[in-house]
N, C-alpha and C. Protein backbone atom coordinates (compact mmCIF):
# COMPACT_ATOMS: atom_id res chain seq x y z
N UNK A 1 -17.17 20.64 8.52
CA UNK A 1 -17.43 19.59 7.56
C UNK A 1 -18.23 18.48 8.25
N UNK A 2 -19.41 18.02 7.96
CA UNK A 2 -20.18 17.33 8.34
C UNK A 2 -19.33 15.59 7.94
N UNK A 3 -19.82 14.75 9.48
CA UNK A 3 -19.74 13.19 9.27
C UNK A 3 -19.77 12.69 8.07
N UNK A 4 -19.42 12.19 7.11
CA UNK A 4 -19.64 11.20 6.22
C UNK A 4 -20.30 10.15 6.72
N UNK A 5 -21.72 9.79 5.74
CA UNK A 5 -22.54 8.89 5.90
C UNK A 5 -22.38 7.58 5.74
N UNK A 6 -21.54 6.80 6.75
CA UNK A 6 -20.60 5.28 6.63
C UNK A 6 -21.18 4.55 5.54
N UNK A 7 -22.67 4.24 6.06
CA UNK A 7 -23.39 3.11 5.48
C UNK A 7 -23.18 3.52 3.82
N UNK A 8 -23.33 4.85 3.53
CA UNK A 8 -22.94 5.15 2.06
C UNK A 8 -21.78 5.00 1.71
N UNK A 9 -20.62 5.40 2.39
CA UNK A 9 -19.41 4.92 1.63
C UNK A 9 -19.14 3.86 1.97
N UNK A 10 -19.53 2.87 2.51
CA UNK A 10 -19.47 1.34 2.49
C UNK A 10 -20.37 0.84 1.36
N UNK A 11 -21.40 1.63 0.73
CA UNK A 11 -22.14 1.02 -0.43
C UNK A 11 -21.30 1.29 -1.47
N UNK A 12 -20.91 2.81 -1.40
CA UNK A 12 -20.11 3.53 -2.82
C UNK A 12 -18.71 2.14 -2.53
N UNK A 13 -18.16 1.91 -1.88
CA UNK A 13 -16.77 1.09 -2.13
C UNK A 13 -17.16 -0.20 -2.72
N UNK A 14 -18.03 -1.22 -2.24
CA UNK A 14 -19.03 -2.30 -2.44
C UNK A 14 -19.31 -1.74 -3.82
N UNK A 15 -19.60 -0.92 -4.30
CA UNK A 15 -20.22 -0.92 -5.89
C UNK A 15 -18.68 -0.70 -6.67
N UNK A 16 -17.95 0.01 -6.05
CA UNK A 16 -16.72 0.27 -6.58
C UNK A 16 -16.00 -1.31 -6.90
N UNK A 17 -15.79 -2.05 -5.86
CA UNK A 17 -15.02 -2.94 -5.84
C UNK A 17 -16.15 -3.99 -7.27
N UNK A 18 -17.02 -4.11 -7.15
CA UNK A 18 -18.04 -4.65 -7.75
C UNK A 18 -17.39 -4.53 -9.44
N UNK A 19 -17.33 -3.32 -9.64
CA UNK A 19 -16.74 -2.38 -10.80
C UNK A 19 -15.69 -2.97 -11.19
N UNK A 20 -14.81 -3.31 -10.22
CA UNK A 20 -13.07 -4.05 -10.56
C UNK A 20 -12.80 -4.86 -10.72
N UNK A 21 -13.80 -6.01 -11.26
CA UNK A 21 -13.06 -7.71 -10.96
C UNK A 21 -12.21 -8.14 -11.90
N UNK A 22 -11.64 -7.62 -12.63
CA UNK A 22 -10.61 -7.96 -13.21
C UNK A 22 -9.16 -7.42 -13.18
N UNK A 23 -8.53 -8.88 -13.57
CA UNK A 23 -6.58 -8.86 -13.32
C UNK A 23 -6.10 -7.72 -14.48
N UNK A 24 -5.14 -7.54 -14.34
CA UNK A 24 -3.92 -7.22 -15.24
C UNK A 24 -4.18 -7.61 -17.11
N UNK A 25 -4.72 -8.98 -16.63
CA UNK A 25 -4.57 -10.06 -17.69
C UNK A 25 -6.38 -10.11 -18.90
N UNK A 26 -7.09 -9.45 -17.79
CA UNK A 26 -8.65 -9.18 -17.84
C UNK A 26 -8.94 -10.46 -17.25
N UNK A 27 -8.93 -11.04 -16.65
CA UNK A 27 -9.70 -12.19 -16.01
C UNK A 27 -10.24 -12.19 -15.25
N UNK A 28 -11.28 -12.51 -14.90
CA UNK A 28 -12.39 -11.98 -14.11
C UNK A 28 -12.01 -13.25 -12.84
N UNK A 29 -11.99 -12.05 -11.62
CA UNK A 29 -11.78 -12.43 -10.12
C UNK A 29 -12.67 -12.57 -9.36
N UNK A 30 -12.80 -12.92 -8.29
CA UNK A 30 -14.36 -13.05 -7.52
C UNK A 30 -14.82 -11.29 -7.02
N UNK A 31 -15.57 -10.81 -6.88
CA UNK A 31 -16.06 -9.59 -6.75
C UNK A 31 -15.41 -9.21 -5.31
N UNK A 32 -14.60 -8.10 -5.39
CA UNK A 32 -14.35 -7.33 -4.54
C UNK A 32 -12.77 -7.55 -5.02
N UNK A 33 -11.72 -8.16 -5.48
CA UNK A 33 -10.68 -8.41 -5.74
C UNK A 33 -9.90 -7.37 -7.32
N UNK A 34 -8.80 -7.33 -7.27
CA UNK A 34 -8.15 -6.62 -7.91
C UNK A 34 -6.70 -7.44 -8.15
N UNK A 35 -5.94 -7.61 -9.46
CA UNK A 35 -4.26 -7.96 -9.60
C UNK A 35 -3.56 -7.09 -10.30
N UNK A 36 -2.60 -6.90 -9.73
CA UNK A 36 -1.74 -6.09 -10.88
C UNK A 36 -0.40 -6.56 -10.47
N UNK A 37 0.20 -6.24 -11.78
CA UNK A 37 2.12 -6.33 -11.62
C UNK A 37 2.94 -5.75 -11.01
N UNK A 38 3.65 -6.19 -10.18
CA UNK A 38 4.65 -4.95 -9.44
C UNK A 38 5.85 -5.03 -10.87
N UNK A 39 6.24 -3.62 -11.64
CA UNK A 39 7.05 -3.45 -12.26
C UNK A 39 8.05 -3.18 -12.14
N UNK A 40 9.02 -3.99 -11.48
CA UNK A 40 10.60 -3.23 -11.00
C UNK A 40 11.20 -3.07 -12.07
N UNK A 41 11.37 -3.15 -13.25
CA UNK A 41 12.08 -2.67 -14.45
C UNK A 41 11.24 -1.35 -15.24
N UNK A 42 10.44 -0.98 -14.43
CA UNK A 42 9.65 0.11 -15.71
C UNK A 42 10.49 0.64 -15.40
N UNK A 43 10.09 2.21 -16.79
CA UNK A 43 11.11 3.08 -17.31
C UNK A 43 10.42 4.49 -16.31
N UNK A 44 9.45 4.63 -16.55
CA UNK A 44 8.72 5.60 -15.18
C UNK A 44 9.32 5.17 -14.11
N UNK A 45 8.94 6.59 -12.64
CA UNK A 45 9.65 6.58 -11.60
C UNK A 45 8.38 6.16 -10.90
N UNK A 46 7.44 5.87 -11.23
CA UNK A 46 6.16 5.60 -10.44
C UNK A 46 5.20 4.28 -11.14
N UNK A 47 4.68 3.78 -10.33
CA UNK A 47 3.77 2.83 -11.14
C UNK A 47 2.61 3.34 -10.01
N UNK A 48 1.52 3.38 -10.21
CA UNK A 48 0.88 4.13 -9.75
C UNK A 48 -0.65 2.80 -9.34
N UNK A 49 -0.21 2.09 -8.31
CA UNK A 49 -0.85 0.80 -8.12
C UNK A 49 -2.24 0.84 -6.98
N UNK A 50 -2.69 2.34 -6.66
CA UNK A 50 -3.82 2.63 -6.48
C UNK A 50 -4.62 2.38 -7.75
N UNK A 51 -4.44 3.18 -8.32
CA UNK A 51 -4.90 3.29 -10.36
C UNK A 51 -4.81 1.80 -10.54
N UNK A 52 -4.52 1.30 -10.87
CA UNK A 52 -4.30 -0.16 -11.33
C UNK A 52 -5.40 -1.53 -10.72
N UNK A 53 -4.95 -1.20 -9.55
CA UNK A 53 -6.22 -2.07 -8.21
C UNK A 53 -7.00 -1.17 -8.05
N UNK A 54 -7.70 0.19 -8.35
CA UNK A 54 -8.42 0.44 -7.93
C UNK A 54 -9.01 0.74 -6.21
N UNK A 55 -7.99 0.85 -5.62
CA UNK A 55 -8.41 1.30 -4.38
C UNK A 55 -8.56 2.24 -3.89
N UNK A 56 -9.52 2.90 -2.92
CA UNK A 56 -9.94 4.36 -2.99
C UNK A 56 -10.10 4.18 -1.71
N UNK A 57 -9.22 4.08 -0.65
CA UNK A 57 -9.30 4.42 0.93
C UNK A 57 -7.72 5.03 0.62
N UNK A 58 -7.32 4.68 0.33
CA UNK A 58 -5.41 5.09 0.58
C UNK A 58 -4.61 4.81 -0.86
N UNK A 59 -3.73 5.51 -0.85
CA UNK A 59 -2.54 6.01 -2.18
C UNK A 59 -1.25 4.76 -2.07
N UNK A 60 -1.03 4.25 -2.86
CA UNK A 60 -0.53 3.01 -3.02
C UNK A 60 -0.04 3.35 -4.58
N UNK A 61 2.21 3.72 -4.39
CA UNK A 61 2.51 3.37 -5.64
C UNK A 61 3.82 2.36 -5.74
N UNK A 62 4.46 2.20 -6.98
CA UNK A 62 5.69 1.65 -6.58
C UNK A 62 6.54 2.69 -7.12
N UNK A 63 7.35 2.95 -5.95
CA UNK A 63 8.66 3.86 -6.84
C UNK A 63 9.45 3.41 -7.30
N UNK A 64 10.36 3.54 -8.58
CA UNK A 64 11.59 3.04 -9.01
C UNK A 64 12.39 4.05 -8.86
N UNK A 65 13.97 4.01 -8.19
CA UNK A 65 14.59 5.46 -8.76
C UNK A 65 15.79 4.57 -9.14
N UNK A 66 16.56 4.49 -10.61
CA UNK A 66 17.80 3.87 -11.02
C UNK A 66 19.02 4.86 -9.99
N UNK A 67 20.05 4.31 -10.45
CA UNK A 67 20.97 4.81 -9.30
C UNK A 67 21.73 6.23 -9.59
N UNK A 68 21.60 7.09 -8.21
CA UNK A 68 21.96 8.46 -8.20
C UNK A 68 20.68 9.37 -8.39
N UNK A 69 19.93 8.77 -8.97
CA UNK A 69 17.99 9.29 -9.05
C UNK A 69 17.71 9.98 -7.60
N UNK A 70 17.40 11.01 -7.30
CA UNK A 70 16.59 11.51 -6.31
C UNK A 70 15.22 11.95 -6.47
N UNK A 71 14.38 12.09 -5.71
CA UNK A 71 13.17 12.36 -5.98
C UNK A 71 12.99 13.89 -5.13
N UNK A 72 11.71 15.01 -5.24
CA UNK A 72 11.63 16.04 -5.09
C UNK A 72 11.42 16.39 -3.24
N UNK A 73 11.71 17.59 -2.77
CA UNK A 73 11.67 17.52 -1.26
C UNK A 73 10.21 17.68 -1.12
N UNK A 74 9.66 16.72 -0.33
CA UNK A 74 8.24 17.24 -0.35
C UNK A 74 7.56 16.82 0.77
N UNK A 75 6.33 17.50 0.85
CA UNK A 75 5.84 17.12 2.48
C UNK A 75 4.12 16.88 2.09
N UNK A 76 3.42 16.17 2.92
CA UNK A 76 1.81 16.24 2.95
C UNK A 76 1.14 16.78 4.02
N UNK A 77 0.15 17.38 3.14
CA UNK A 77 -0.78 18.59 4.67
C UNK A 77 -1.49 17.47 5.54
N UNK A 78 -2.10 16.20 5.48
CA UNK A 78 -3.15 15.16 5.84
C UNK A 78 -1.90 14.15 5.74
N UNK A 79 -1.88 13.49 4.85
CA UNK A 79 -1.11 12.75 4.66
C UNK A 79 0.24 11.75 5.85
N UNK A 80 -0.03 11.08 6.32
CA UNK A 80 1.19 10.26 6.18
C UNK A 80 1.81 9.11 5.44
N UNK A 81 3.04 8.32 5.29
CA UNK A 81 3.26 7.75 4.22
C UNK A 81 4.29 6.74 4.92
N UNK A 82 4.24 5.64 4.59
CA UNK A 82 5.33 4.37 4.71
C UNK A 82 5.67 3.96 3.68
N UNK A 83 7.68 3.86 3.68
CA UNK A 83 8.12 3.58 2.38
C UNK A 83 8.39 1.96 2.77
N UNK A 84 8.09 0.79 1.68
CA UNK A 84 8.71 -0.47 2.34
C UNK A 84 9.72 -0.56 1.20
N UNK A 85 11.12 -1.05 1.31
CA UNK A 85 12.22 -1.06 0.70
C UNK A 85 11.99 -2.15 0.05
N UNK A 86 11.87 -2.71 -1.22
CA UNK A 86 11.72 -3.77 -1.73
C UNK A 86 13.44 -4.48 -2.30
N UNK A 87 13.63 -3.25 -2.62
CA UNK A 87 15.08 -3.63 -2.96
C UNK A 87 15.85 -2.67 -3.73
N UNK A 88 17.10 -2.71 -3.20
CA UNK A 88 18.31 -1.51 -3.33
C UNK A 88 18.03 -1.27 -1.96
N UNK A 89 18.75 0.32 -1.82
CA UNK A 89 18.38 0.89 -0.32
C UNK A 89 18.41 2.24 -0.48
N UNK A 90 17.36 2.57 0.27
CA UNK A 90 17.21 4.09 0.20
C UNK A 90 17.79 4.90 1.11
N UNK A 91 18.01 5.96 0.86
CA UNK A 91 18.81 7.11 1.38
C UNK A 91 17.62 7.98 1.47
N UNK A 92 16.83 7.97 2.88
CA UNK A 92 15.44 8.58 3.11
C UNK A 92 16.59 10.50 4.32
N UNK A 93 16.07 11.13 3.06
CA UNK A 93 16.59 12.50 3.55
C UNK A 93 14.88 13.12 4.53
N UNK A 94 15.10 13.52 5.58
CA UNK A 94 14.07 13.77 6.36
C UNK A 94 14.58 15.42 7.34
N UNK A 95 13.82 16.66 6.83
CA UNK A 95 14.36 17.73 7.47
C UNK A 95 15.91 17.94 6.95
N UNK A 96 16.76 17.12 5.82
CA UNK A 96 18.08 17.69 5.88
C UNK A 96 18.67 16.55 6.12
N UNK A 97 18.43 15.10 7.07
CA UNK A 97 18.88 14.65 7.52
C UNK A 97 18.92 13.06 6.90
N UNK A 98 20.17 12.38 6.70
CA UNK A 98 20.20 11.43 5.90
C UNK A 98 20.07 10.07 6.93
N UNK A 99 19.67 9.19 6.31
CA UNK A 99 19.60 7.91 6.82
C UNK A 99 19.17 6.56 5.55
N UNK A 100 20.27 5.96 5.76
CA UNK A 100 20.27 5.01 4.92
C UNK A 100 18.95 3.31 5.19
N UNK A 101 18.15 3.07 4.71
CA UNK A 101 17.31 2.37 5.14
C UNK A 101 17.69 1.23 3.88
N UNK A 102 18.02 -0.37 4.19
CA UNK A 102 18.40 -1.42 3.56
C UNK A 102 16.81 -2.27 2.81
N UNK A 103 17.26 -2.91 1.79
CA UNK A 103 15.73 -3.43 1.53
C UNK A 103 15.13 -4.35 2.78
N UNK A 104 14.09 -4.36 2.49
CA UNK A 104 13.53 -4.94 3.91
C UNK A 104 13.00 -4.55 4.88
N UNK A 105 13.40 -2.90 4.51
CA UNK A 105 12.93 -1.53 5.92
C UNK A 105 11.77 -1.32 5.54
N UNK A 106 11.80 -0.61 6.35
CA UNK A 106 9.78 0.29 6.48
C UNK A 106 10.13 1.03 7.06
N UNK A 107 9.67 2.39 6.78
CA UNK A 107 9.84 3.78 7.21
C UNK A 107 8.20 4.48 6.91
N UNK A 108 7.74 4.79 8.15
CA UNK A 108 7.04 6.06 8.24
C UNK A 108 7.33 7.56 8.59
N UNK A 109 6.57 8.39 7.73
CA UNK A 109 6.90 9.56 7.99
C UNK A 109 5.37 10.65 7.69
N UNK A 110 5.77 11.30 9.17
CA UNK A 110 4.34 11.74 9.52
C UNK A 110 3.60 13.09 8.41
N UNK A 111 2.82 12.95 8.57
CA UNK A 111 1.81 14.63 7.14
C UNK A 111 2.89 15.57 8.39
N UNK A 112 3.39 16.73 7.63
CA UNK A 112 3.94 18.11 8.06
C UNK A 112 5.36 17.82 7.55
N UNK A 113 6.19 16.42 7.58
CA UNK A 113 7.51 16.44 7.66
C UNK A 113 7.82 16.65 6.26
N UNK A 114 8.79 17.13 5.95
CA UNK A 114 9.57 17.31 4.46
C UNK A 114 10.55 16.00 4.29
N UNK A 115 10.46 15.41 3.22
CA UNK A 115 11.45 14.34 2.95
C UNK A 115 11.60 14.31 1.36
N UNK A 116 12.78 13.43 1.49
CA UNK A 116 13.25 13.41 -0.04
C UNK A 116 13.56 12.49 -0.22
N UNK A 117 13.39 11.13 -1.16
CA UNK A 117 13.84 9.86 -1.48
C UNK A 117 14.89 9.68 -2.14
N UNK A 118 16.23 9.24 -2.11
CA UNK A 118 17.69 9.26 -2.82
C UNK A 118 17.97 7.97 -3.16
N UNK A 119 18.37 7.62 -4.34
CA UNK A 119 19.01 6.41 -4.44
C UNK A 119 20.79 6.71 -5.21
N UNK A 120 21.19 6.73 -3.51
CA UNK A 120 22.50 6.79 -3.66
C UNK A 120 23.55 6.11 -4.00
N UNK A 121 23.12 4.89 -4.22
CA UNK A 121 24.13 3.60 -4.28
C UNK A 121 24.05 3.15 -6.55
N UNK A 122 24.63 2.19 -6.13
CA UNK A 122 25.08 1.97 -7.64
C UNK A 122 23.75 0.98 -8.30
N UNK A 123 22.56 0.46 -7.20
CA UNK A 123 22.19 -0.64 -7.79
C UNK A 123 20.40 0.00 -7.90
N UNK A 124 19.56 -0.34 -8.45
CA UNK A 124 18.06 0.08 -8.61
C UNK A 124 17.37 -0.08 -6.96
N UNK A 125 16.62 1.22 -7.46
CA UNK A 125 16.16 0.99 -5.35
C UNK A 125 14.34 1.28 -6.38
N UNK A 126 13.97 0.27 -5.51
CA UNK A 126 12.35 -0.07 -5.77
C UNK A 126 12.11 0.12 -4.46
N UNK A 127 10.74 0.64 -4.11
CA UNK A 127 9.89 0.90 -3.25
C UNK A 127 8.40 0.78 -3.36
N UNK A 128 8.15 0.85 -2.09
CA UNK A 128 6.41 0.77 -1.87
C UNK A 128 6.16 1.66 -1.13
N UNK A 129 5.02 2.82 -1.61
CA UNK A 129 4.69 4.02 -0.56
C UNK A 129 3.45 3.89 -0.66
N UNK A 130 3.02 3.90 0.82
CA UNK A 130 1.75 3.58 0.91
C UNK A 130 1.33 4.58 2.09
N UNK A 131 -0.02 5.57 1.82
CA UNK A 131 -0.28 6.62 2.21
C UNK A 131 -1.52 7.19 2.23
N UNK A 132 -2.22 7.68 3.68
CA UNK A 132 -3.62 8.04 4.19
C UNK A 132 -3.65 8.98 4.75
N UNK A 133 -4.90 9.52 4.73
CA UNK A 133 -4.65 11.03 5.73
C UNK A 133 -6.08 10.86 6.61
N UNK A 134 -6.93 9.51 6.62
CA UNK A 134 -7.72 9.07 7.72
C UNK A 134 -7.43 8.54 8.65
N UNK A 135 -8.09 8.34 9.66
CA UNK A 135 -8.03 8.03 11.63
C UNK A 135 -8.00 6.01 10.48
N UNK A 136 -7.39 5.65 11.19
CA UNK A 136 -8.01 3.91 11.10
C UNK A 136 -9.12 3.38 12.37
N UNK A 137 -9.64 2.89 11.74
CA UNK A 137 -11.05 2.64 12.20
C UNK A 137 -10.78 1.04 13.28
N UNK A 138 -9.54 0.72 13.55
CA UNK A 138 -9.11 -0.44 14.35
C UNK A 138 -9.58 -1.72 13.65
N UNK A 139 -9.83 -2.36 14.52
CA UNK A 139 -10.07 -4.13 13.68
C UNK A 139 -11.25 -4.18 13.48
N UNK A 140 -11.45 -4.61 12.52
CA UNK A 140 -12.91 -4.80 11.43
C UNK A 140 -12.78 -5.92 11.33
N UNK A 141 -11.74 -6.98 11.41
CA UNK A 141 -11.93 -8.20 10.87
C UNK A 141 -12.56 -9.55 11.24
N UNK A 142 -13.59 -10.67 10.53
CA UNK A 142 -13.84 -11.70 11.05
C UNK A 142 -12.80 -12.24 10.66
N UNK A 143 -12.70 -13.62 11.51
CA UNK A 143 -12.35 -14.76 10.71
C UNK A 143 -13.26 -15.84 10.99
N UNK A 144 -12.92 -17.07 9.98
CA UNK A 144 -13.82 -18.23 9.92
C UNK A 144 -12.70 -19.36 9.82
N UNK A 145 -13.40 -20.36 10.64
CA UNK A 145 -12.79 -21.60 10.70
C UNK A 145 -12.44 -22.31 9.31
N UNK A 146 -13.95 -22.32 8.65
CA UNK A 146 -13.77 -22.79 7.24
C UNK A 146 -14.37 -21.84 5.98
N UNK A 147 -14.55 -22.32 4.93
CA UNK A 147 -15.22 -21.67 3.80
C UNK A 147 -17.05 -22.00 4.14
N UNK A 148 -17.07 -23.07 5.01
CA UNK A 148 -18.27 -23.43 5.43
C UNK A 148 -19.01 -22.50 5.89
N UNK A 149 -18.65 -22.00 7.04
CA UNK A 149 -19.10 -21.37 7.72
C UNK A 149 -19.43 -20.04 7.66
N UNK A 150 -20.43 -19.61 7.69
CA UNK A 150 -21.23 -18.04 7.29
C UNK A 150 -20.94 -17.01 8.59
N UNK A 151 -20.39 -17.46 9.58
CA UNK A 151 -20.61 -16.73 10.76
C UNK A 151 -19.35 -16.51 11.25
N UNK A 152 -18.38 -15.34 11.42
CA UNK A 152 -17.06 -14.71 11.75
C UNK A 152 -17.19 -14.51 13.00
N UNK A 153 -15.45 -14.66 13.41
CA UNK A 153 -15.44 -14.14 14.83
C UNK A 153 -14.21 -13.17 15.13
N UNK A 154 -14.08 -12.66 15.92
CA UNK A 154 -13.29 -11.91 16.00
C UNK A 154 -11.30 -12.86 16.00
N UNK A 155 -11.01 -12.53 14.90
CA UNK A 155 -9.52 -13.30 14.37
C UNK A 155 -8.79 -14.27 16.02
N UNK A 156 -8.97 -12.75 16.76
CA UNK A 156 -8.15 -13.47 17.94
C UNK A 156 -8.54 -14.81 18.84
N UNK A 157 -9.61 -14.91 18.30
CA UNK A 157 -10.65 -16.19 18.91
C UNK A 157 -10.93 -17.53 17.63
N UNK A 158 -10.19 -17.38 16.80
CA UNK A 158 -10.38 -18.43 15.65
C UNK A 158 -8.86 -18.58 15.44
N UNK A 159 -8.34 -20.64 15.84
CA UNK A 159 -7.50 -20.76 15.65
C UNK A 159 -6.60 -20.86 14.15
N UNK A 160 -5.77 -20.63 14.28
CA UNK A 160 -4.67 -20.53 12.75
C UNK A 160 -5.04 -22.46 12.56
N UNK A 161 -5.31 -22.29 11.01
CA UNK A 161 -5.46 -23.89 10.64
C UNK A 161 -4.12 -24.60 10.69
N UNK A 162 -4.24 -25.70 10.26
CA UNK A 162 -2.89 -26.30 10.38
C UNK A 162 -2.13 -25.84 9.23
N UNK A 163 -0.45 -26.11 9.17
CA UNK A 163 -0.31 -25.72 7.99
C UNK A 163 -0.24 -27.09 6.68
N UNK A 164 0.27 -26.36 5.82
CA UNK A 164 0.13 -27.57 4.88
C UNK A 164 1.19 -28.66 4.87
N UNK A 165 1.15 -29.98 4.34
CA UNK A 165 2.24 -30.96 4.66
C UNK A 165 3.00 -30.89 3.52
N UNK A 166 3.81 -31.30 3.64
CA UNK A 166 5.00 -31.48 2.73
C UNK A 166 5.90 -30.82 2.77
């Protein structure tokens, strides 16, 4: 399988994001931006918040499972996946093997492994799974002192502003 041509999928995302400027609400955001609702009461077991924001580097949903809900044993060929516990606690079954993770956790689990998501307890377990099957490309990021300034530097060299008073 031949390189993918960067400069093109940096245009195709740039036209993509271009495509999305609007919220939940339709309100138009500054170009490149996306909002949506995190739904902890939907009646679905998925909210599917790639689809929603529109993002097309990585799989981004929210799980809901009400209580005693399990989800299917399953594994990814590429894929790995981090669950962040938003609230309840999950009962992350991995190979067979149980482990209870409290809201607040983060769990990765690598493409090949089999796992199963349980919500064993009495109260709603919400989650965030967020999931890629590309190399990360390390730090890309500028930062800037102000909104002034047109010219980025690498984050670790631009100090944190003050914070706000009050």
């Amino acid at each position: 399988m031949p390189d993918p041509d960067i400069d093109r999928v940096r245009e195709a995302l740039r036209e993509h994001d271009v495509a999305s400027q609007q919220d939940s609400a339709g309100a138009a955001l500054h170009e490149g931006t996306s909002v949506t609702e995190l739904d902890f009461d939907g009646e679905e077991r998925f909210q599917s918040l790639r689809r929603q924001l529109d993002v097309s580097a990585f799989g981004l949903n929210l799980i809901r499972l009400r209580p005693r809900q399990r989800g299917r044993i399953h594994r990814h060929e590429r894929q790995e996946e981090v669950y962040v516990v938003l609230a309840g606690t999950l009962t992350l079954e991995v190979e067979g093997e149980s482990r209870e993770l409290p809201t607040r956790s983060a769990v990765r689990v690598a493409p090949g492994v089999r796992r199963r998501l349980v919500n064993a307890g009495d109260e709603p377990l919400v989650l965030l799974a967020i999931g890629g099957a590309e190399l990360h490309a390390g730090r890309d990021g500028l930062a800037f002192r102000s909104w002034e300034d047109d010219r980025g530097a690498p984050p670790q060299e631009v100090p944190l502003p003050p914070d706000l008073e009050g």
